[in-house]
Protein backbone atom coordinates (compact mmCIF):
# COMPACT_ATOMS: atom_id res chain seq x y z
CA UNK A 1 0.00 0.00 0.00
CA UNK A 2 1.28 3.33 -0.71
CA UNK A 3 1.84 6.32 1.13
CA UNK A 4 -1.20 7.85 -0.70
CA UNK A 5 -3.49 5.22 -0.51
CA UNK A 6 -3.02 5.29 3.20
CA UNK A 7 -4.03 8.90 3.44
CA UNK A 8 -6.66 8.06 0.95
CA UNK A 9 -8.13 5.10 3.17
CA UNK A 10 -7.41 7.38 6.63
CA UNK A 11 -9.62 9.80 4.79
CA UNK A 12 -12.25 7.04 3.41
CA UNK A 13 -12.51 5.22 6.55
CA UNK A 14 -13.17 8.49 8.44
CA UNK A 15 -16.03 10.18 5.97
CA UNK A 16 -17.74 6.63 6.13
CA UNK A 17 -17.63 6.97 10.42
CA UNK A 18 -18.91 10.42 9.91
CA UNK A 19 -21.61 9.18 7.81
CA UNK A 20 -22.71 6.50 10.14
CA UNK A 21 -22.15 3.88 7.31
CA UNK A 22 -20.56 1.22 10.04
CA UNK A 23 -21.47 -1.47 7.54
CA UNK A 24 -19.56 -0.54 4.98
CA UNK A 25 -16.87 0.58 6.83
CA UNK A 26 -16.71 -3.38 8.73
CA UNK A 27 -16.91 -4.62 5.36
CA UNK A 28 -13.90 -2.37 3.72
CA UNK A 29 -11.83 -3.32 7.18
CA UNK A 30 -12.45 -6.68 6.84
CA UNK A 31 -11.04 -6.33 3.25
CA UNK A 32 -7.82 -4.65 4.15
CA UNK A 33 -7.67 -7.06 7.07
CA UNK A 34 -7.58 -10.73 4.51
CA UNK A 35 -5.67 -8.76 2.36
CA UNK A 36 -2.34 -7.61 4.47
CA UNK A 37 0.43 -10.17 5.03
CA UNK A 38 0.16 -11.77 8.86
CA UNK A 39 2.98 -12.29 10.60
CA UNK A 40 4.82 -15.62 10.35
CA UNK A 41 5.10 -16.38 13.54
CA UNK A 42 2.12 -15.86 16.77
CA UNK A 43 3.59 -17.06 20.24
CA UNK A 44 6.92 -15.72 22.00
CA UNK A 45 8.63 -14.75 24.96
CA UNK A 46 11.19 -11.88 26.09
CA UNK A 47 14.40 -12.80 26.72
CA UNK A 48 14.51 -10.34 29.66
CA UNK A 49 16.81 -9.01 31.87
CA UNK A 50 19.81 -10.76 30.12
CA UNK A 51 21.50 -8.65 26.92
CA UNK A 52 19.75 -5.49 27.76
CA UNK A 53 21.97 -4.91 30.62
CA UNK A 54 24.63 -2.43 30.76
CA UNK A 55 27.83 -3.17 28.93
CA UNK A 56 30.28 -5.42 31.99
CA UNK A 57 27.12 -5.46 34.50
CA UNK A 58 25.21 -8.81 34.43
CA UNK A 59 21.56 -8.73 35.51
CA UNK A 60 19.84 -12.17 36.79
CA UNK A 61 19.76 -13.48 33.70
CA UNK A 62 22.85 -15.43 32.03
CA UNK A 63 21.65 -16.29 28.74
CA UNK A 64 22.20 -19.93 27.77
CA UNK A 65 21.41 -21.58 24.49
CA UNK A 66 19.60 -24.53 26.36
CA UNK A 67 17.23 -21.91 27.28
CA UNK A 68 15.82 -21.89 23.26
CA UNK A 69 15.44 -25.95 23.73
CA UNK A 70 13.12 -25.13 26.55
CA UNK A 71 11.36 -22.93 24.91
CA UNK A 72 10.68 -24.64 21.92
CA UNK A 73 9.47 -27.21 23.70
CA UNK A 74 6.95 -25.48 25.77
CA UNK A 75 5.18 -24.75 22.54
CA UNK A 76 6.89 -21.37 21.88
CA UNK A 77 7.40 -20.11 18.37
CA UNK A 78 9.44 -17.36 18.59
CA UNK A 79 11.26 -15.47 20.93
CA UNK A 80 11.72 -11.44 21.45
CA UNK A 81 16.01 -10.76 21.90
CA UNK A 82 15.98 -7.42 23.67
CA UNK A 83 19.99 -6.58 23.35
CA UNK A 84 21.49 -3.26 24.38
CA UNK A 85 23.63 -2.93 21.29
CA UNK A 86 24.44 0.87 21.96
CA UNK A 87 26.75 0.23 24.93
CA UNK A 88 28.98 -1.51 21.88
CA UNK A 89 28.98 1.09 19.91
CA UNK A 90 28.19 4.42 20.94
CA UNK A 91 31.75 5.10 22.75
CA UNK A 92 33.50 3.84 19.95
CA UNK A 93 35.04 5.22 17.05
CA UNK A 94 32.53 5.15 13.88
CA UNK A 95 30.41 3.46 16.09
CA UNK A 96 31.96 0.70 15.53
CA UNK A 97 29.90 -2.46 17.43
CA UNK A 98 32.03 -4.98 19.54
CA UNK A 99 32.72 -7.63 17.52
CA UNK A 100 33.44 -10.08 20.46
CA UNK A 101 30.53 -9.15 21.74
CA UNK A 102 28.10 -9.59 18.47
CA UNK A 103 29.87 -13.07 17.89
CA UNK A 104 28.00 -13.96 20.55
CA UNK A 105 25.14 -12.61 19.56
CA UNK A 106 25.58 -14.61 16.17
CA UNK A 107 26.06 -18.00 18.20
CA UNK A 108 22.62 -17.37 20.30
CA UNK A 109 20.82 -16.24 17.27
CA UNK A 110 21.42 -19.18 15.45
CA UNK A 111 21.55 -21.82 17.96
CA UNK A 112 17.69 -20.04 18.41
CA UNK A 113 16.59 -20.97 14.69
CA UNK A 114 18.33 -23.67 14.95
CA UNK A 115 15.40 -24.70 17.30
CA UNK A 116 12.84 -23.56 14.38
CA UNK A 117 12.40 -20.36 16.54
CA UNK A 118 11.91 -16.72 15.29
CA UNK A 119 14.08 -14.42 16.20
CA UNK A 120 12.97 -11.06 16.81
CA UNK A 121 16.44 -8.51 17.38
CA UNK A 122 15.37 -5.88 19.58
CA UNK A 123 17.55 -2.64 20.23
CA UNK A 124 16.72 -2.36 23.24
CA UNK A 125 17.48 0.67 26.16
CA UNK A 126 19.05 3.06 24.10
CA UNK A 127 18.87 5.23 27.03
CA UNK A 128 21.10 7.99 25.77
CA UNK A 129 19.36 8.41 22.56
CA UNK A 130 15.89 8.81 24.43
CA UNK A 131 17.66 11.07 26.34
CA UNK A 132 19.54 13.66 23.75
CA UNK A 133 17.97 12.36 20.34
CA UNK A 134 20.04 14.86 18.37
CA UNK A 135 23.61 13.48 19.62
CA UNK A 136 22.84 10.29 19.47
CA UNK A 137 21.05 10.29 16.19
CA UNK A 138 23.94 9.01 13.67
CA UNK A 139 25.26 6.62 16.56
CA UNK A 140 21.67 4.74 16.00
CA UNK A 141 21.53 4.74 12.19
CA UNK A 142 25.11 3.95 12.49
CA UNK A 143 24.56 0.47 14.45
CA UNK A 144 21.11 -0.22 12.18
CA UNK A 145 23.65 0.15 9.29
CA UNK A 146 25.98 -2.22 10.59
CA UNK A 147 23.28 -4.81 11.99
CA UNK A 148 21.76 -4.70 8.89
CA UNK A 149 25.01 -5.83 6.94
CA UNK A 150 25.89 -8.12 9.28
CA UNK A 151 22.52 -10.25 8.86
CA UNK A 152 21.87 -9.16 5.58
CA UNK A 153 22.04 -13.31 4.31
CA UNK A 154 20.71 -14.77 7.54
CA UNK A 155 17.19 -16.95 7.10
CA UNK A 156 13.94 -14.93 7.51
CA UNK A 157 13.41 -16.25 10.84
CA UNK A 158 15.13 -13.19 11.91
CA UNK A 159 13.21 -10.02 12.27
CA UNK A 160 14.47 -6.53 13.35
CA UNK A 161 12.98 -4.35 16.10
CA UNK A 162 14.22 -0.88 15.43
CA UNK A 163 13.64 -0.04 19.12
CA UNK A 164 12.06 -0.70 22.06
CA UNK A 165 9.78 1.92 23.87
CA UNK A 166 10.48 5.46 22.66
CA UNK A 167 10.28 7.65 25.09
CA UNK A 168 11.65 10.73 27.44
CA UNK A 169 13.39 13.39 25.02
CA UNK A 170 12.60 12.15 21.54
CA UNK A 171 9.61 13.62 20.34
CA UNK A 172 6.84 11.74 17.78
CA UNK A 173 7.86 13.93 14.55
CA UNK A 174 11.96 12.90 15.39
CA UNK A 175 10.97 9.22 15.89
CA UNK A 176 9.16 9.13 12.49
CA UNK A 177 12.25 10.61 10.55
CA UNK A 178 14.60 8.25 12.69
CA UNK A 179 12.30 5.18 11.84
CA UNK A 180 11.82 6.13 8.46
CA UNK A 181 15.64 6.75 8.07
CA UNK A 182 16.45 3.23 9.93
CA UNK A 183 13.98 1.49 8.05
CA UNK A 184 15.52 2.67 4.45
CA UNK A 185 18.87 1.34 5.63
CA UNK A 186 17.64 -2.19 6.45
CA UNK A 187 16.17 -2.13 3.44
CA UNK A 188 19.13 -1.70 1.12
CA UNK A 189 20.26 -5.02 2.03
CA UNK A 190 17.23 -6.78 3.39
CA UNK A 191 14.43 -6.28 1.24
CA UNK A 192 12.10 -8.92 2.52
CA UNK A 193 12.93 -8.95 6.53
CA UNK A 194 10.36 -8.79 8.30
CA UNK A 195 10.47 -5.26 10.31
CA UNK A 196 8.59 -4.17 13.86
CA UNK A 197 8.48 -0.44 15.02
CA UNK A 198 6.07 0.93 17.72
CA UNK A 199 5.08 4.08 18.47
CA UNK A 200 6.18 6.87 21.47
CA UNK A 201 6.02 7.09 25.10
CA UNK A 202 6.88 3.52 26.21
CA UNK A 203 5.05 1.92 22.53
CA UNK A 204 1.97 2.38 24.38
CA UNK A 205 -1.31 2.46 22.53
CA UNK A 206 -1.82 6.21 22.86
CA UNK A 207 1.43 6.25 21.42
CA UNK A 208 0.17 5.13 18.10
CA UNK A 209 -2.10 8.20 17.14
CA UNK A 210 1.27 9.99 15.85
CA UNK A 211 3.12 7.01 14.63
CA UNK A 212 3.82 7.05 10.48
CA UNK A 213 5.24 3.69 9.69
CA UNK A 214 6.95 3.71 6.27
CA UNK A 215 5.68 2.21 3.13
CA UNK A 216 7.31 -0.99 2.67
CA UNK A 217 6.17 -4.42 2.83
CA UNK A 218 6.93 -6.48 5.73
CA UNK A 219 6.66 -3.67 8.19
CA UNK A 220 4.51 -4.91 11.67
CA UNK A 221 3.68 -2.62 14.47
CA UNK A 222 4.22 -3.31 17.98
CA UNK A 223 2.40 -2.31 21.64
CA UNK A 224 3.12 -2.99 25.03
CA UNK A 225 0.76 -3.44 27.56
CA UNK A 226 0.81 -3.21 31.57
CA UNK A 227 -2.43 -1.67 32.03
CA UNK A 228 -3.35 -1.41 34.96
CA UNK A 229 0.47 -0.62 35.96
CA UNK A 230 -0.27 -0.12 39.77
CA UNK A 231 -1.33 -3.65 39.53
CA UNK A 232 1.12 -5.38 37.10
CA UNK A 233 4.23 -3.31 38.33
CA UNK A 234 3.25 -3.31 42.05
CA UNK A 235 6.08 -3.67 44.77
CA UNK A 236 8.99 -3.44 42.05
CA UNK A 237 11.21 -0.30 41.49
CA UNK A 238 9.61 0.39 38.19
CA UNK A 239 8.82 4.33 37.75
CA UNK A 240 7.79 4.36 41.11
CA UNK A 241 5.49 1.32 41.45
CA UNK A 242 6.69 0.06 44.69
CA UNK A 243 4.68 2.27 46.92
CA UNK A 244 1.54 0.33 45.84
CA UNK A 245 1.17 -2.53 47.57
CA UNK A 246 -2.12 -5.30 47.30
CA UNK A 247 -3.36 -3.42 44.16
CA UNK A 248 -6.38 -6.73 43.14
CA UNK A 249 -7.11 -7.33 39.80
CA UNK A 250 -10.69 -9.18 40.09
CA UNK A 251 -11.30 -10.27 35.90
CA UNK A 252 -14.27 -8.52 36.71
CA UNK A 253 -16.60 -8.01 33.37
CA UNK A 254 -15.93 -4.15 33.15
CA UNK A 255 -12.02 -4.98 33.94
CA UNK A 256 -12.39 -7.44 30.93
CA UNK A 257 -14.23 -5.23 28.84
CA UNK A 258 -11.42 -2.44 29.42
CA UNK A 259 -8.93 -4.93 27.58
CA UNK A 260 -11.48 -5.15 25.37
CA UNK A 261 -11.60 -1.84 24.29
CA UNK A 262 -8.27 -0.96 24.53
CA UNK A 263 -7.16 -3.75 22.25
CA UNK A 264 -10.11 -2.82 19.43
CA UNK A 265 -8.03 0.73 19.16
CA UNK A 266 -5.47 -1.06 18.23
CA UNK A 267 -7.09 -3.70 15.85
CA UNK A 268 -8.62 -0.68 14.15
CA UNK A 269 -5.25 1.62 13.91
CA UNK A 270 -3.66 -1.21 12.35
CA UNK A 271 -6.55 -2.19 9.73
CA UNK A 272 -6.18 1.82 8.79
CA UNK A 273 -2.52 1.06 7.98
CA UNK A 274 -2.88 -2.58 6.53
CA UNK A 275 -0.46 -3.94 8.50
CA UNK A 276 -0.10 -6.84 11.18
CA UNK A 277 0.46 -6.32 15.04
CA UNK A 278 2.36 -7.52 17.79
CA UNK A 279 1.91 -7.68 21.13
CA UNK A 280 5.42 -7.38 22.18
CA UNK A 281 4.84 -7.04 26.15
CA UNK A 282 2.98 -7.68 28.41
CA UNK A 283 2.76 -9.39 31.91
CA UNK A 284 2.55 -9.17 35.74
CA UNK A 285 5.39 -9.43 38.41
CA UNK A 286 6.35 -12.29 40.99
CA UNK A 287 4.81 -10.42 43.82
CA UNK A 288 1.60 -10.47 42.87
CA UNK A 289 -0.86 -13.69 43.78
CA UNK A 290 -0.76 -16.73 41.22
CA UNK A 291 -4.34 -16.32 40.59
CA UNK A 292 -4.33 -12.58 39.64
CA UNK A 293 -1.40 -13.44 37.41
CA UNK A 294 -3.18 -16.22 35.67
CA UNK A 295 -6.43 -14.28 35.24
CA UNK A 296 -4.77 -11.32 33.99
CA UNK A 297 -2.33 -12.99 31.72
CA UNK A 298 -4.71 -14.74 30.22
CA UNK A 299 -7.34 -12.36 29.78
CA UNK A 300 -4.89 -10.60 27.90
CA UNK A 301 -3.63 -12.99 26.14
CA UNK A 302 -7.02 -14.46 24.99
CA UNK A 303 -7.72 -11.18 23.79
CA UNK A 304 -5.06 -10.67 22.03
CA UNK A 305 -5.76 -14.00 20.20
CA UNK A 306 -9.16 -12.65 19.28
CA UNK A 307 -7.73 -9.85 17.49
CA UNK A 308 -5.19 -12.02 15.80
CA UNK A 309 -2.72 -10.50 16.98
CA UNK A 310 1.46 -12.20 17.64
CA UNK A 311 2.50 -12.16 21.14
CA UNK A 312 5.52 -11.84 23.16
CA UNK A 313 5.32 -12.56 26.94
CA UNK A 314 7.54 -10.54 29.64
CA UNK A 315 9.37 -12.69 30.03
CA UNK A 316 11.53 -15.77 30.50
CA UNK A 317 13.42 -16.24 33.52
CA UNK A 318 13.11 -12.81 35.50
CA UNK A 319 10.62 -11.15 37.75
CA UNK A 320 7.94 -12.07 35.22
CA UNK A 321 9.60 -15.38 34.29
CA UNK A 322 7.17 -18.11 33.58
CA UNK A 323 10.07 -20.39 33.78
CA UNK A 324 12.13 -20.91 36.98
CA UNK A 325 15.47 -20.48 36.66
CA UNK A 326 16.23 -22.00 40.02
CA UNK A 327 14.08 -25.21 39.61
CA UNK A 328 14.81 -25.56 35.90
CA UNK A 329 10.80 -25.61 35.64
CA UNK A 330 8.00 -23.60 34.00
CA UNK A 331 5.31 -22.31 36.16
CA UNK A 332 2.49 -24.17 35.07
CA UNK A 333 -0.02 -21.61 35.73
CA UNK A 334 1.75 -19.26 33.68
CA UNK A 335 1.84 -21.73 30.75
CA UNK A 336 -1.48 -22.35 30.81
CA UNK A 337 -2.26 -18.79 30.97
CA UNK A 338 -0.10 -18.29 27.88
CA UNK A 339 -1.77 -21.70 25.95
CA UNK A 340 -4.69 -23.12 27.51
CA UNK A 341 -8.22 -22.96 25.50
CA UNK A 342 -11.57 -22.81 27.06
């Protein structure tokens, strides 16, 4: 679809809203929705907490290639590789990435589709560039241009992030021209990859309304959802989140229908654009009750489903894990959260 017929569609879809034809207008989304290319792949989990830490400071998760065994296992399709690839480069002359460090990267990556797992490369906690977007601008084309080379002849079961949760300093109209510009230099040398880009302030779904994704095929967008945060992020240093303290979440029908509703905004946005989504976050902390988990989780999940939407649980082995890293189990509940049907 091109640029034009987007604006065209924007402009159809709205006159038919304004005109109360909802018929036509389900019919004509419908369309656009069997018509768009679906993402190849629909159940994942974060790698969290593992190479999104800072450069020489492990977090509490070692990442181990046994880990993608697991995980295909379980039932797993896919996984989500959040990686802090600025602290390699952004110090560095040229911006020149580590290479010890992205040989590593290589192993995990294809030890991962070795497994017949999606791989989705996420540059994640580019704090610096949320921070001072202008000074860190060519440092993050830079590394795109280099990632981009460096997997340029690697199967399509990898897929690029361009980066996770925009936010802070960098306004909508600067993460547009930075997408748009990171996008064209994938492209050069990877002109069927599949490519994921979300929009500001954390790729929440507010954060949408000013998001321009660029015309090219293969392009997914990508949400994140914690709502409500006093309940998912409860007790942990997250923004603030520890002061609340036995926050309930009840699956009570207006609770449900809140999901609901939030999730058809984003059905809806993404019909308008003709182009697939991905749930790329979402989940509650260890502190809160196995039951709330479950029911929230898989509320969430299930209504993801219903929108046909990919997911990507947060996360593996962590705070959110569903797997144990200590017992070398998964937490059942949490798996059947993520795959059970009623």
């Amino acid at each position: 679809m091109t640029f034009f017929q987007k604006i065209c569609l924007g402009s159809a879809l709205s006159c038919l809203v304004l005109l109360g034809g909802w018929g036509i207008l389900s019919v004509r989304a419908a369309t656009i929705e069997n018509n768009m290319q679906q993402l190849p792949f629909k159940r994942l989990i974060n790698m969290g907490n593992a190479l999104e830490a800072p450069k020489g400071i492990p977090w509490d998760v070692t990442l181990e290639d046994r880990y993608f065994t697991t995980i295909h296992q379980a039932g797993f399709d896919g996984v989500r590789l959040p990686v802090r690839l600025s602290d390699y480069a952004k110090d560095q002359p040229g911006y020149k990435l580590d290479e010890a460090f992205m040989k590593k990267l290589d192993a995990h990556i294809q030890f991962a589709m070795k497994e017949n797992l999606y791989v989705i490369l996420d540059m994640h906690h580019f704090n610096e560039l949320m921070a001072d977007p202008n000074k860190y601008h060519e440092a993050f084309l830079a590394i795109w241009r280099q990632v981009a080379h460096r997997y340029r002849h690697y199967p399509s079961k990898l897929v690029f992030e361009v980066l996770n949760e925009p936010h802070q300093n960098i306004t909508a109209e600067q993460w547009n021209t930075y997408l748009a510009e990171a996008v064209a230099i994938i492209r050069e040398e990877n002109p069927e990859r599949w490519i994921i880009a979300g929009g500001i302030d954390y790729n929440s779904i507010n954060g949408l309304d000013s998001l321009r994704l660029p015309d090219t095929a293969k392009m997914a967008v990508t949400f994140h959802y914690y709502e409500p945060q006093e309940f998912t992020f409860q007790e942990h240093p997250y923004l603030g989140y520890e002061k609340y303290k036995d926050v309930k979440w009840e699956g009570s029908q207006d609770e449900r229908q809140y999901v609901a509703d939030r999730f058809a905004k984003v059905a809806f946005w993404a019909r308008n654009q003709g182009v697939p989504v991905l749930l790329g976050e979402f989940g509650v902390n260890e502190l809160v009750p196995e039951k709330e988990r479950y029911d929230w989780t898989n509320c969430v999940r299930v209504e993801a489903e219903k929108n046909n939407f990919s997911w990507a649980y947060w996360e593996y082995g962590s705070i959110f894990g569903a797997y144990d890293l200590k017992t070398n189990t998964w937490r059942d509940f949490l798996l059947k959260a993520l795959f059970e049907t009623t």
